[in-house]
Protein backbone atom coordinates (compact mmCIF):
# COMPACT_ATOMS: atom_id res chain seq x y z
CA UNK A 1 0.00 0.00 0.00
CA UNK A 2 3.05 2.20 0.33
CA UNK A 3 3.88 4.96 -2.32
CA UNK A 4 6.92 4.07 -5.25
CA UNK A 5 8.95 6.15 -7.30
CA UNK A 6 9.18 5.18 -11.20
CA UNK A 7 12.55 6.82 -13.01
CA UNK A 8 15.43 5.88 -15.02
CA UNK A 9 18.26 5.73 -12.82
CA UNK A 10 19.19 9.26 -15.07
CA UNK A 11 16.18 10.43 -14.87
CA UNK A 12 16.43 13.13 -11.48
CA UNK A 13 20.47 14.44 -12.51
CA UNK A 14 22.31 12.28 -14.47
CA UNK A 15 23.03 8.95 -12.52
CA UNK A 16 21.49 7.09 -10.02
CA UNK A 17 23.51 8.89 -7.01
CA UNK A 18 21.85 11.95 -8.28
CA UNK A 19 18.48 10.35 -7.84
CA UNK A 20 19.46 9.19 -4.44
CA UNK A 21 21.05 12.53 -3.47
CA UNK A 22 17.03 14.14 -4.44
CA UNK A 23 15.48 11.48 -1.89
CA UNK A 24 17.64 12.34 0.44
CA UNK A 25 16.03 16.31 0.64
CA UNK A 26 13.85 16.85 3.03
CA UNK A 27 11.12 17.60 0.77
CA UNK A 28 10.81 14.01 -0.08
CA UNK A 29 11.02 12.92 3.35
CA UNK A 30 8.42 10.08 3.88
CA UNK A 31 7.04 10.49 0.30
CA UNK A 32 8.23 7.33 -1.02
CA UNK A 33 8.56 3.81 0.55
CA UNK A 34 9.67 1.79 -2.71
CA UNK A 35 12.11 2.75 -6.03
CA UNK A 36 11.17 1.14 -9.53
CA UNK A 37 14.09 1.39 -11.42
CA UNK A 38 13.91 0.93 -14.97
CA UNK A 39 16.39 -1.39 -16.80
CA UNK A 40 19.05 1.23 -18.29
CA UNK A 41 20.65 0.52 -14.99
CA UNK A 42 21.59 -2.83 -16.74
CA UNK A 43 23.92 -2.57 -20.15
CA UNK A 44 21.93 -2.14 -23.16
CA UNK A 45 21.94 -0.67 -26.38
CA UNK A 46 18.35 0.41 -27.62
CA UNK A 47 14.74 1.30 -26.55
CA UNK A 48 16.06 3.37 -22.91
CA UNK A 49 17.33 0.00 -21.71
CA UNK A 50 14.66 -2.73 -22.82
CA UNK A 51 17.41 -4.36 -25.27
CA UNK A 52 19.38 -5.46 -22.14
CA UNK A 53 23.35 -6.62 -23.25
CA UNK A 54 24.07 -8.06 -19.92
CA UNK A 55 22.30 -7.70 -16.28
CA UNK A 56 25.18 -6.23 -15.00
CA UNK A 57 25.55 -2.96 -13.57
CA UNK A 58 25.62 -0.08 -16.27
CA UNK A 59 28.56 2.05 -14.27
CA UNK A 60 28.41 5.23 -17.36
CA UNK A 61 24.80 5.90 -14.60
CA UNK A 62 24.95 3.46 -11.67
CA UNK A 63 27.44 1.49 -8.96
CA UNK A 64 27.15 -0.37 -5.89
CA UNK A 65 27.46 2.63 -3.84
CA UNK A 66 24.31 4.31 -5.12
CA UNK A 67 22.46 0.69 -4.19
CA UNK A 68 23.48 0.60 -0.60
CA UNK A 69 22.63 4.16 -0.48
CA UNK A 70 19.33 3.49 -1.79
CA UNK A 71 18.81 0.24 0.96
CA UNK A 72 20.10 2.69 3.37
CA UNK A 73 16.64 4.96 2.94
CA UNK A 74 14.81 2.07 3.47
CA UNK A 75 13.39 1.88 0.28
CA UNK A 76 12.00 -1.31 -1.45
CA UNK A 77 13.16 -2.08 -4.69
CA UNK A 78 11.55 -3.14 -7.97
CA UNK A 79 14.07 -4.06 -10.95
CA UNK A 80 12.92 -5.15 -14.48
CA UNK A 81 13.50 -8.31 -16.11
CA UNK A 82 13.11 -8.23 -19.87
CA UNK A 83 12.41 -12.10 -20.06
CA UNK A 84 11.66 -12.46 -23.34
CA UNK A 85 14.43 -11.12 -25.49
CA UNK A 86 18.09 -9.76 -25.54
CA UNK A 87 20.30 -7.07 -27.47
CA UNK A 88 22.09 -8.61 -30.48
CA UNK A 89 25.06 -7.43 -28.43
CA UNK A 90 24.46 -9.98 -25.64
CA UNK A 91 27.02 -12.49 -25.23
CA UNK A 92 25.00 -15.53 -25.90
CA UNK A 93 24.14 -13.47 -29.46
CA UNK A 94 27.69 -12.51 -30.07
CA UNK A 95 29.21 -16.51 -29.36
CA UNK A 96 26.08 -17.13 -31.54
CA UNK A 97 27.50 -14.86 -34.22
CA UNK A 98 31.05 -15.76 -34.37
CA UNK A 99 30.71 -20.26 -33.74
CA UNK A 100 27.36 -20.15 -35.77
CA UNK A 101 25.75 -23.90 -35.12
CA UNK A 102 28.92 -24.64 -32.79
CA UNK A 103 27.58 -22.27 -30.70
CA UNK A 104 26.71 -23.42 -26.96
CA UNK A 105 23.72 -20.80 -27.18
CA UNK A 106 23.07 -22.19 -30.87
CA UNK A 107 19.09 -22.99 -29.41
CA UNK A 108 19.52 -20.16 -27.08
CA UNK A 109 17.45 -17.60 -30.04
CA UNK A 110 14.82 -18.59 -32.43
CA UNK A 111 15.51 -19.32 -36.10
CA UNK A 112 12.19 -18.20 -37.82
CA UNK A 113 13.03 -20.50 -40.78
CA UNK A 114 13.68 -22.97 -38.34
CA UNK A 115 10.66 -22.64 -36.03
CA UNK A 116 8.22 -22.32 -38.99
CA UNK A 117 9.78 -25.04 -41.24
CA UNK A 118 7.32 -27.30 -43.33
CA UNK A 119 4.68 -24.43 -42.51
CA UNK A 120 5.11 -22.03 -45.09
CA UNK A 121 6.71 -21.06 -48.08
CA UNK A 122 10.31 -19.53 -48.74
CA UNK A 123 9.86 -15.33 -49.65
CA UNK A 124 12.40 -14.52 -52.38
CA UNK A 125 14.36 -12.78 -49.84
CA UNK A 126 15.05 -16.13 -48.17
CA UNK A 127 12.85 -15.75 -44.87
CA UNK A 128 9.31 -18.45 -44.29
CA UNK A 129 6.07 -16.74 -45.05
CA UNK A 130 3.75 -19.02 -42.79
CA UNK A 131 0.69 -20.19 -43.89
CA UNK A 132 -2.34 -18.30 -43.75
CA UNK A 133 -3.85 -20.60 -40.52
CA UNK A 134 -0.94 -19.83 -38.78
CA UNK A 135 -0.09 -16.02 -39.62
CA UNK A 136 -3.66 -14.83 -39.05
CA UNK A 137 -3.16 -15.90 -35.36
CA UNK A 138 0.34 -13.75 -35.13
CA UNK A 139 0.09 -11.04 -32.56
CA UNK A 140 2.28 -7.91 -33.86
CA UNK A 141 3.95 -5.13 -32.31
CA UNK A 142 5.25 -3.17 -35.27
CA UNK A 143 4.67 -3.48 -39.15
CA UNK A 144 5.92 -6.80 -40.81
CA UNK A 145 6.95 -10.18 -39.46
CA UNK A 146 8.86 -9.99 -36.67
CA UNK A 147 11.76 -11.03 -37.91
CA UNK A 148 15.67 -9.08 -37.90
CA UNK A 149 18.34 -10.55 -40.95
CA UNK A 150 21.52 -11.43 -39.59
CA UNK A 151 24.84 -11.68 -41.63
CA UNK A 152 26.85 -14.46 -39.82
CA UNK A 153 30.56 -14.32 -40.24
CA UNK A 154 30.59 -17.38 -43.28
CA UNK A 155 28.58 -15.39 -45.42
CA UNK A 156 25.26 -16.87 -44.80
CA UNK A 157 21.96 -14.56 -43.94
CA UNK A 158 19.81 -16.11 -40.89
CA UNK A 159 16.22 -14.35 -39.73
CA UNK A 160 15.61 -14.82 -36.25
CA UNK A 161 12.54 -14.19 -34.14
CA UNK A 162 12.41 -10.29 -33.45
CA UNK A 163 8.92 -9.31 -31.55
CA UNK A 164 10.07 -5.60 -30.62
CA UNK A 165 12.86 -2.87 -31.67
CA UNK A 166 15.38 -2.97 -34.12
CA UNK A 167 17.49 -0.84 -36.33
CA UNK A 168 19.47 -1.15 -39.17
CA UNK A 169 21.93 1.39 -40.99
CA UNK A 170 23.90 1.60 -43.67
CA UNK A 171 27.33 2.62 -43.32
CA UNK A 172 30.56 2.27 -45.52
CA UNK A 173 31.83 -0.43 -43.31
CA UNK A 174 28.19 -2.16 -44.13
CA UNK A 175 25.78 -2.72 -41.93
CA UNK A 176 25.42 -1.89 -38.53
CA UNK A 177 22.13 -3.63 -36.53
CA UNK A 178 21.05 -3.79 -33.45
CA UNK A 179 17.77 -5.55 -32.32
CA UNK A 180 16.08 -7.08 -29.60
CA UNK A 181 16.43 -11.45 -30.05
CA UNK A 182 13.31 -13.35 -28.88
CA UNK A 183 14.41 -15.81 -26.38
CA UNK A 184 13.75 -19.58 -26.74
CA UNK A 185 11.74 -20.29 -23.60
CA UNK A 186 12.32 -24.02 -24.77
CA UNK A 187 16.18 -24.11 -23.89
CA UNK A 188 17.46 -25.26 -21.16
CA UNK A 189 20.46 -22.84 -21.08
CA UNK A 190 17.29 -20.05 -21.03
CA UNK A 191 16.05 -21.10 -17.98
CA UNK A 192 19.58 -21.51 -16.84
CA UNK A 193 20.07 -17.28 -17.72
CA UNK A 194 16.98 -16.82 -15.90
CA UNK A 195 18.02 -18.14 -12.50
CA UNK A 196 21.24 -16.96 -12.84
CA UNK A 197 19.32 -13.42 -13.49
CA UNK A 198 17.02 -13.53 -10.20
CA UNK A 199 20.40 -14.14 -8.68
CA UNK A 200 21.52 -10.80 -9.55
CA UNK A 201 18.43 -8.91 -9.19
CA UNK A 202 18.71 -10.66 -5.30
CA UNK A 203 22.47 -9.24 -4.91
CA UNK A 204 21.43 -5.95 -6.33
CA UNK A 205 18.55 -5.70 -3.07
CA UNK A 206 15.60 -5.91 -5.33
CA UNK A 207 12.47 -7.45 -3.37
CA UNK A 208 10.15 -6.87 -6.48
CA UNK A 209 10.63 -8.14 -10.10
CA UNK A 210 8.68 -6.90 -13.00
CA UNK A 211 8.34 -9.00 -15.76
CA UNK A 212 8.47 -7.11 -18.74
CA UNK A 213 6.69 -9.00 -22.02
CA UNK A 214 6.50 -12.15 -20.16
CA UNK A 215 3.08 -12.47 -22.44
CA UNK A 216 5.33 -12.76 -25.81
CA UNK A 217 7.59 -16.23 -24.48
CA UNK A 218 5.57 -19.15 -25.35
CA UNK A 219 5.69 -19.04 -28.91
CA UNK A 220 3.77 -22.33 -30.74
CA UNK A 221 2.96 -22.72 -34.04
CA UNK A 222 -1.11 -22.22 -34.58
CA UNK A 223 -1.49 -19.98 -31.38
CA UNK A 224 -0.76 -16.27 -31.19
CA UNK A 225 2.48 -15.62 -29.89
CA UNK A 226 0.75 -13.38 -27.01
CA UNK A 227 -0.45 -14.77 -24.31
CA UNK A 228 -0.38 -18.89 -25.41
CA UNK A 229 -2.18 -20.92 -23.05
CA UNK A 230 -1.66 -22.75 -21.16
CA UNK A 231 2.51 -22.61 -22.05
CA UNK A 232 2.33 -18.99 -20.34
CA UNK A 233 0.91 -20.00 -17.41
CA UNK A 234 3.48 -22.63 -17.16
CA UNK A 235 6.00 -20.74 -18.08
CA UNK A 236 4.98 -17.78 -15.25
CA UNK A 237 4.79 -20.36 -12.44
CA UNK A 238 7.97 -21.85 -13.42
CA UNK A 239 9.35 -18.33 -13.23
CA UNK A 240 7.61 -18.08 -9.39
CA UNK A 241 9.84 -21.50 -8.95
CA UNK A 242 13.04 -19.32 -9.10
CA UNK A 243 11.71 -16.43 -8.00
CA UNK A 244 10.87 -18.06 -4.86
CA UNK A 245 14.19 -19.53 -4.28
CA UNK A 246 15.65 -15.91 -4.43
CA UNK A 247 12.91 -14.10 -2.19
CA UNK A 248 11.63 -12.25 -4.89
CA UNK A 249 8.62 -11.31 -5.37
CA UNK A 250 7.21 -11.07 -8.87
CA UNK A 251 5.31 -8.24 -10.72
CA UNK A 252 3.87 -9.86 -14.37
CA UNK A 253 3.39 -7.12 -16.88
CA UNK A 254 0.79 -7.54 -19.48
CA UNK A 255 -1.28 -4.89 -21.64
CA UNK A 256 -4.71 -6.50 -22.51
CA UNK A 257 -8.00 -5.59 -23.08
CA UNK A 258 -10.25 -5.44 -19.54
CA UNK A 259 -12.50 -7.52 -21.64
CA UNK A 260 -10.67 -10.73 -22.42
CA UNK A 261 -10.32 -10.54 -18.40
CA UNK A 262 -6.45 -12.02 -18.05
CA UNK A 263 -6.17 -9.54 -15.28
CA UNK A 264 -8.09 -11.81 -13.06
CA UNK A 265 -6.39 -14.97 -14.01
CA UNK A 266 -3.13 -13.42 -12.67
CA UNK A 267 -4.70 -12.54 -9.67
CA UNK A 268 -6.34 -15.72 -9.17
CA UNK A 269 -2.48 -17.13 -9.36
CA UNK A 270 -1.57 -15.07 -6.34
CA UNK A 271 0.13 -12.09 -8.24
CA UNK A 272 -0.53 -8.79 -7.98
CA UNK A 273 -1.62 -7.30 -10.89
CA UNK A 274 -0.91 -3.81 -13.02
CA UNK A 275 -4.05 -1.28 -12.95
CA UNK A 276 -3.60 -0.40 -16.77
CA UNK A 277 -7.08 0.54 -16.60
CA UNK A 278 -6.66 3.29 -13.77
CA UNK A 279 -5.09 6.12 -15.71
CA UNK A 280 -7.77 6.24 -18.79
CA UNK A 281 -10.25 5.69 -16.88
CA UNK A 282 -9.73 8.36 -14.05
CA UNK A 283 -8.58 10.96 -17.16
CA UNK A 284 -12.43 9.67 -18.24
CA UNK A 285 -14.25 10.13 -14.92
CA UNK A 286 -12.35 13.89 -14.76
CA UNK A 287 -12.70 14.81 -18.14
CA UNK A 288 -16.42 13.73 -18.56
CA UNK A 289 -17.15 14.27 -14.53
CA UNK A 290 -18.66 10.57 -14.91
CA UNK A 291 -17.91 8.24 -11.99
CA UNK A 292 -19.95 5.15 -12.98
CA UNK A 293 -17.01 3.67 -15.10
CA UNK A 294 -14.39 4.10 -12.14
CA UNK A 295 -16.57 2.73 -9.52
CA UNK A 296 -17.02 -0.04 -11.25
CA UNK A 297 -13.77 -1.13 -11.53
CA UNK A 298 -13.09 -0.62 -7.66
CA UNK A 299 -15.79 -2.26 -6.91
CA UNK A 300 -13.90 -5.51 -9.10
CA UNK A 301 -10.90 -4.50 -6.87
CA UNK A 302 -12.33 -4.97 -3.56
CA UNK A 303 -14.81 -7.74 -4.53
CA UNK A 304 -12.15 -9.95 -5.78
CA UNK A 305 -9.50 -8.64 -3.13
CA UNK A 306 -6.71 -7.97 -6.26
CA UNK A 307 -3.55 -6.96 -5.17
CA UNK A 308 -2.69 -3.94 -7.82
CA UNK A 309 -0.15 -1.56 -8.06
CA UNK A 310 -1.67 1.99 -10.48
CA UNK A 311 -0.37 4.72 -11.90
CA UNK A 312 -1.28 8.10 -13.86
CA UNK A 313 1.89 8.19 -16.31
CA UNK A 314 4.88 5.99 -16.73
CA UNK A 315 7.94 5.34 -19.63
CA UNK A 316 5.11 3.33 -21.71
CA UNK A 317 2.46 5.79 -22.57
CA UNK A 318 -1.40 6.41 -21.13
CA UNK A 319 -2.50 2.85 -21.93
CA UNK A 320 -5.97 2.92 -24.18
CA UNK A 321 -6.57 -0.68 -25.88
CA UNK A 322 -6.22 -1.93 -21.85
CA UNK A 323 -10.22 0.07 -20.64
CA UNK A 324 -11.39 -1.75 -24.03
CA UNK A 325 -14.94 -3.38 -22.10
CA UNK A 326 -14.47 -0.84 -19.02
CA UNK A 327 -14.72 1.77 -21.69
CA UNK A 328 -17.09 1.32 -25.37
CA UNK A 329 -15.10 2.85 -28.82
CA UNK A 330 -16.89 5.90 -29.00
CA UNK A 331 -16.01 6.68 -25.17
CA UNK A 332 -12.01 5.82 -25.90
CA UNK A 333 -12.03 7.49 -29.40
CA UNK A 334 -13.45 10.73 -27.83
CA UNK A 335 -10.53 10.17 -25.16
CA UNK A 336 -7.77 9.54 -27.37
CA UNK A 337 -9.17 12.81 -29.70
CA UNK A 338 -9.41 15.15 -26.71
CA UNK A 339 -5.14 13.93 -25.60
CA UNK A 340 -4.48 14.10 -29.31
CA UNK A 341 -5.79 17.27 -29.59
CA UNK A 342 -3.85 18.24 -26.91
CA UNK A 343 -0.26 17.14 -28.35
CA UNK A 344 -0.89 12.97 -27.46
CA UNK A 345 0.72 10.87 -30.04
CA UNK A 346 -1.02 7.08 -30.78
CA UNK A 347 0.92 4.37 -30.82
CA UNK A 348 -0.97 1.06 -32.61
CA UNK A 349 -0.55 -2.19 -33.34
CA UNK A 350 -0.44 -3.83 -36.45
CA UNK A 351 -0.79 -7.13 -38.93
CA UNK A 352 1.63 -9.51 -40.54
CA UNK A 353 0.53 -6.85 -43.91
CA UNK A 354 1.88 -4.16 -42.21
CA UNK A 355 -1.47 -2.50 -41.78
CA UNK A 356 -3.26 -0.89 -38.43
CA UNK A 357 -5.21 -3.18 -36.55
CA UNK A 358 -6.02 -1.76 -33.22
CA UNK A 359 -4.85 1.53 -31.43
CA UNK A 360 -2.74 0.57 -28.43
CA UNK A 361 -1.69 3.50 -26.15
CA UNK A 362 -1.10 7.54 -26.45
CA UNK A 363 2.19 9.11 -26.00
CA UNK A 364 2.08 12.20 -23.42
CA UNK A 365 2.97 13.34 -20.06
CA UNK A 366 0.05 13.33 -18.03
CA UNK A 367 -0.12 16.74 -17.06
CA UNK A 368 0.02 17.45 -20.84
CA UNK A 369 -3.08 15.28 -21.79
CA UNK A 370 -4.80 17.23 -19.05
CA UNK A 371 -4.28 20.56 -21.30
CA UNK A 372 -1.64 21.40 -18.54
CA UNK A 373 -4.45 22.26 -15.97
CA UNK A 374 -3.06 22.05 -12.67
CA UNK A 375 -6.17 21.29 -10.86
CA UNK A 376 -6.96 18.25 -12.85
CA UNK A 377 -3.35 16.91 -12.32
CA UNK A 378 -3.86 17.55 -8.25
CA UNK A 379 -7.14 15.92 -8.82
CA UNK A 380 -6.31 12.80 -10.71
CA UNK A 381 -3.19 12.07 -7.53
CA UNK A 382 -5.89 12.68 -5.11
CA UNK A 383 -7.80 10.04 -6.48
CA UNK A 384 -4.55 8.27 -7.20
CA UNK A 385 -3.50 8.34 -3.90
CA UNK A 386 -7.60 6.62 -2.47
CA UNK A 387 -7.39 4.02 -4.87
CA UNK A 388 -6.94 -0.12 -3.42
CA UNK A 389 -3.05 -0.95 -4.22
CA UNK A 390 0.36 0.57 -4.96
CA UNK A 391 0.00 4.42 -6.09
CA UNK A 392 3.21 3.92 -8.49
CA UNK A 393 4.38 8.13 -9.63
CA UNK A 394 5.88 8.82 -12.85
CA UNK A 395 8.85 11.29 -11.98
CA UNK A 396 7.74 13.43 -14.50
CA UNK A 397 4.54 13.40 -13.90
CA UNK A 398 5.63 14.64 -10.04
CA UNK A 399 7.37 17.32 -11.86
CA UNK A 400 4.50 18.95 -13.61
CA UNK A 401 6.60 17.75 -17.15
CA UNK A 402 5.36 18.75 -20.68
CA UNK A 403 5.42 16.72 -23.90
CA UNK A 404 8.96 16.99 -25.38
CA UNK A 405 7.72 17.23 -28.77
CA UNK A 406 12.32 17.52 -29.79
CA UNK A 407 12.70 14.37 -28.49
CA UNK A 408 9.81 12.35 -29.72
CA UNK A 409 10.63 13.54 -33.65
CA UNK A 410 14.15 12.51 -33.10
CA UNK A 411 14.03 9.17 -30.89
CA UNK A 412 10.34 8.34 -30.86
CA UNK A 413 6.95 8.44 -29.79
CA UNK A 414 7.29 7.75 -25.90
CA UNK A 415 10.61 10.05 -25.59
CA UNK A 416 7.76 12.56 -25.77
CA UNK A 417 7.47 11.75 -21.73
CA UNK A 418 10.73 10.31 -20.60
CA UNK A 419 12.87 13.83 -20.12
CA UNK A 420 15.47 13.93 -18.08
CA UNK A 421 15.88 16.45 -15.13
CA UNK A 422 18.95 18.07 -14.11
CA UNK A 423 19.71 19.33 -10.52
CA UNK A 424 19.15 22.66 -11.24
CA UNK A 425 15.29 21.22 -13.10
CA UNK A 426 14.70 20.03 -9.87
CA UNK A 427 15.23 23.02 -7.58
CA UNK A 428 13.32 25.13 -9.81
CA UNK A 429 10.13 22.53 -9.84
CA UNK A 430 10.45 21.60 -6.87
CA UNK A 431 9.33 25.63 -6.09
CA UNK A 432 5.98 25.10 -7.88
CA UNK A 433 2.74 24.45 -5.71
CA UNK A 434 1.46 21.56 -8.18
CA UNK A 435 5.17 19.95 -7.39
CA UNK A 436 5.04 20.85 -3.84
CA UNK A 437 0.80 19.50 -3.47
CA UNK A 438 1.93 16.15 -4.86
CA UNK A 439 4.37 16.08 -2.54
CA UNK A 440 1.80 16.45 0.47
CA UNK A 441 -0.09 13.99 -0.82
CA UNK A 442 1.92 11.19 -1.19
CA UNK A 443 3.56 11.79 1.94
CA UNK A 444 -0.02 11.56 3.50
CA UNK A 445 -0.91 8.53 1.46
CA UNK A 446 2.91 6.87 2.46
CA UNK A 447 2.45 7.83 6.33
CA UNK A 448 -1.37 7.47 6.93
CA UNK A 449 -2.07 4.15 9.16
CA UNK A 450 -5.78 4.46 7.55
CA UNK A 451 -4.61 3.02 4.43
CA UNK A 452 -3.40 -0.06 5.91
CA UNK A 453 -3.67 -3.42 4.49
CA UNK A 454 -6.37 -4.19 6.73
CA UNK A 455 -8.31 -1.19 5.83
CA UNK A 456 -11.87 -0.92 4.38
CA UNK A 457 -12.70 1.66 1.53
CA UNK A 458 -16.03 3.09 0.99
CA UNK A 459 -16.90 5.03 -2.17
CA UNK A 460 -19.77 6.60 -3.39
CA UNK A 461 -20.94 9.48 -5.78
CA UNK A 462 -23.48 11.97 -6.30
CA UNK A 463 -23.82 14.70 -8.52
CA UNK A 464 -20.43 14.88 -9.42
CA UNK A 465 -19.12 14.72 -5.90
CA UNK A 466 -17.01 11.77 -5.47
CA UNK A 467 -15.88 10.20 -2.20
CA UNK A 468 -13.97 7.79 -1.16
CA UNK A 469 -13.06 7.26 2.91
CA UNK A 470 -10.73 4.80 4.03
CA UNK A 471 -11.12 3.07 7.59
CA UNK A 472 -8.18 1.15 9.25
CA UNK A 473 -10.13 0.42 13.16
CA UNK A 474 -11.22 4.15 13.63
CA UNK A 475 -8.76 5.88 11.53
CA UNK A 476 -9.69 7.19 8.65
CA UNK A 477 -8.83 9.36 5.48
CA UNK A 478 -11.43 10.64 3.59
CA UNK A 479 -11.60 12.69 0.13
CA UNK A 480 -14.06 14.78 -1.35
CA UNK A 481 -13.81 15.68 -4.78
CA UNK A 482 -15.60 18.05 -6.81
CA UNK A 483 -15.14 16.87 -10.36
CA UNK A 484 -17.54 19.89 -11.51
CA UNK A 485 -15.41 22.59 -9.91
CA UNK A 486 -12.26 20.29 -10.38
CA UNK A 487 -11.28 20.60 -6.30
CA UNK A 488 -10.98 18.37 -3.56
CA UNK A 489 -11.24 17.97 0.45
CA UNK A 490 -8.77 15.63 2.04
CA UNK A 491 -9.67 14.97 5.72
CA UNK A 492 -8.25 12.42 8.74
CA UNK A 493 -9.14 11.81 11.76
CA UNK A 494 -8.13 9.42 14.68
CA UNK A 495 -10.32 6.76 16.94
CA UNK A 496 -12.63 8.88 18.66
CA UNK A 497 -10.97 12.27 17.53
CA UNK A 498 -12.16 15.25 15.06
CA UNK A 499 -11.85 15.25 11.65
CA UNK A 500 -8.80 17.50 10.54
CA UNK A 501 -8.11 18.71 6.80
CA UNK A 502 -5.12 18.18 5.33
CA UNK A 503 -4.25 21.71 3.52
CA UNK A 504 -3.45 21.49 0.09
């Protein structure tokens, strides 16, 4: 139930002592009880630190002094494990690369020829085309098959499986590549690199580990390679095996549609689940001043006692395809048009053909989709901060941050909300009452024995007055908001005491 920090380990200065040194200030005394890191803190190459090179230490941002410092503020960890692919430049890749099929990690990647032999026919650039019955099931995350060429050193071309980024230049030297490899969850020396991986994560003082695209593993021919079942499922508790063994606790990291309901099958498996559906749908209840949509989905929370950890922003985008059946298509069209309108960028998914098949989340800072109102921002952490789970903050969204329109023309699409602060950034922010509010409130929500594990919430609405009161034996936190006037009311009170408001 306690409050956690999302950043880059560059995200607040320039390296992860820097983000430290911040938590250290007294104005984030008590605001935070856990850190989640994200993965640049590893070696990598691409996508801000999803194409992981090795699980050790990147020391250009990070080095064992900043992690004691960190265990030293008594902060919980949460490190990301990008299960199911690597950088080209890993080392299993690279011994792949220069021994070809005398390679020890020869199984440790997937061929595509190999994986879709006798199911498809050879494309005159060398690569399978699979069959219709099997490529209509394909899941995609970017235009084409996923699929990256590879010069080996003899000469030869191979395509291997290639779900997320890649890029390719020309130079006069040739051609330079770098791309994220689709892991063989069938190897044995896979499994081996994952236990090896929760070793690390252990030694590093992570208690938490996310599993990033832990949905894209199980890969079968005639199922989508999303979600297989039941191979993910085995795959997952297989994972909890190892996890186990290291005291880790796992965090499984899926975008779905509400409707197709995997969210409770993770929870029924006793893990706690992502609220992808929190930030559209409290941008919905405070754009449209509609609450029937929200309380219906912590009602779901509380009936089926999920453990969830929320959030408003974060490095992936305001998530859209994920309220699909909490929300109908006109209701998230109108809500990705107003955040478009507003400087949002859409991000969709596609087909084997290369053509749009769904929308899949908007690019922009939070505070940005809101039109930069600074009422609606305080609003949607006040609600944040009364929701059932983990209130997880976006350091940029703490900082009031605007798109960075530069960066998302010249890197991409979700650069547009991944800026990075410097010291000075910081000071001056940290001056502004919408910084400063946040601050109160998640040191309230971090602090507050009301919102204890054991407490009950109670929520209800009328005419556009939405409250939500949270009872731990006699102590209680209660906020009225005004979704008309955009302005809330936080109030506490002890057993038997008077209630007090909390100034914001």
């Amino acid at each position: 139930m306690s409050v956690m920090l999302n950043a880059y380990p560059d995200s607040c200065g320039g390296k992860l002592s820097c983000l430290v040194k911040m938590l250290q200030r007294e104005e984030f005394r008590d605001a935070f009880s856990q850190l989640y890191i994200l993965p640049s803190l590893f070696q990598s190459d691409l996508d801000r630190g999803f194409s992981v090179i090795s699980y050790d230490i990147n020391e250009d941002l990070a080095d064992a002094d900043a992690l004691v410092a960190l265990q030293n503020l008594n902060l919980e960890l949460l490190l990301d494990f990008v299960l199911n692919h690597l950088s080209v430049q890993s080392p299993q890749f690279q011994d792949l690369l220069k021994n070809g099929d005398e390679s020890e990690f020869k199984d440790f990647f997937i061929d595509w020829n190999e994986f879709w032999k006798g199911k498809g026919k050879l494309s005159s650039e060398g690569y399978i085309i699979p069959e219709e019955q099997y490529l209509s099931k394909l899941f995609m995350r970017k235009p084409g098959l996923p699929i990256l060429k590879i010069p080996f050193p003899d000469g030869t071309a191979r395509f291997y499986w290639n779900t997320f980024y890649q890029r390719v230049t020309e130079t006069s030297d040739g051609v330079e590549f770098l791309g994220q490899m689709d892991l063989n969850g069938n190897s044995a020396k896979v499994w081996e690199f994952y236990d090896e991986t929760f070793r690390k994560m252990e030694a590093y003082g992570a208690k938490i580990v996310r599993l990033d695209a832990f949905a894209y593993l199980h890969k079968e021919a005639g199922l989508s390679n999303f979600f297989n079942e039941p191979g993910t499922w085995d795959y997952l508790m297989r994972l909890k095996d190892l996890a186990d063994k290291h005291g880790l606790t796992l965090l499984p990291e899926i975008h779905s549609k509400y409707e197709d309901l995997i969210h409770r099958e993770i929870s029924k498996r006793g893990f706690p689940i992502y609220d992808f559906f929190f930030p559209g749908l409290v941008f919905y209840t405070i754009e449209t001043r509609q609450t029937a949509k929200l309380l219906e989905w912590i009602d779901e929370i509380i009936e089926n006692n999920y453990r969830t950890i929320n959030m408003l922003g974060c490095h992936d985008g305001i998530p859209v395809l994920d309220v699909k059946g909490l929300l109908d298509e006109n209701q998230i069209e109108d809500l990705m048009t107003v955040i478009q309108n507003r400087g949002g960028r859409i991000k969709d998914l596609y087909g084997p053909d290369g053509k749009k098949i769904a929308y899949y989340q908007i690019n922009s800072t939070f505070f940005s989709a809101f039109g930069e109102d600074e009422n609606k921002l305080l609003l949607a952490r006040a609600v944040q901060m009364f929701m059932p789970g983990t209130p997880l903050v976006w350091y940029l969204d703490l900082f009031a941050g605007t798109n960075d329109y530069e960066a998302a023309d010249s890197i991409g699409h979700k650069d547009i909300n991944r800026t990075n602060l410097t010291e000075a950034d910081i000071d001056k922010r940290l001056e502004l009452p919408v910084v400063r509010n946040q601050l109160k409130l998640l040191r309230f929500r971090n602090t507050s024995t009301a919102f204890s594990d054991t407490a009950e919430l109670s929520v209800e609405a009328d005419n556009e007055i939405l409250t939500m009161c949270w009872n731990n034996s006699g102590t209680e936190a209660r906020l009225t908001a005004d979704l008309n006037a955009c302005n809330f009311k936080i109030e506490h009170k002890e057993p038997a005491g008077e209630w007090i408001e909390l100034l914001i």
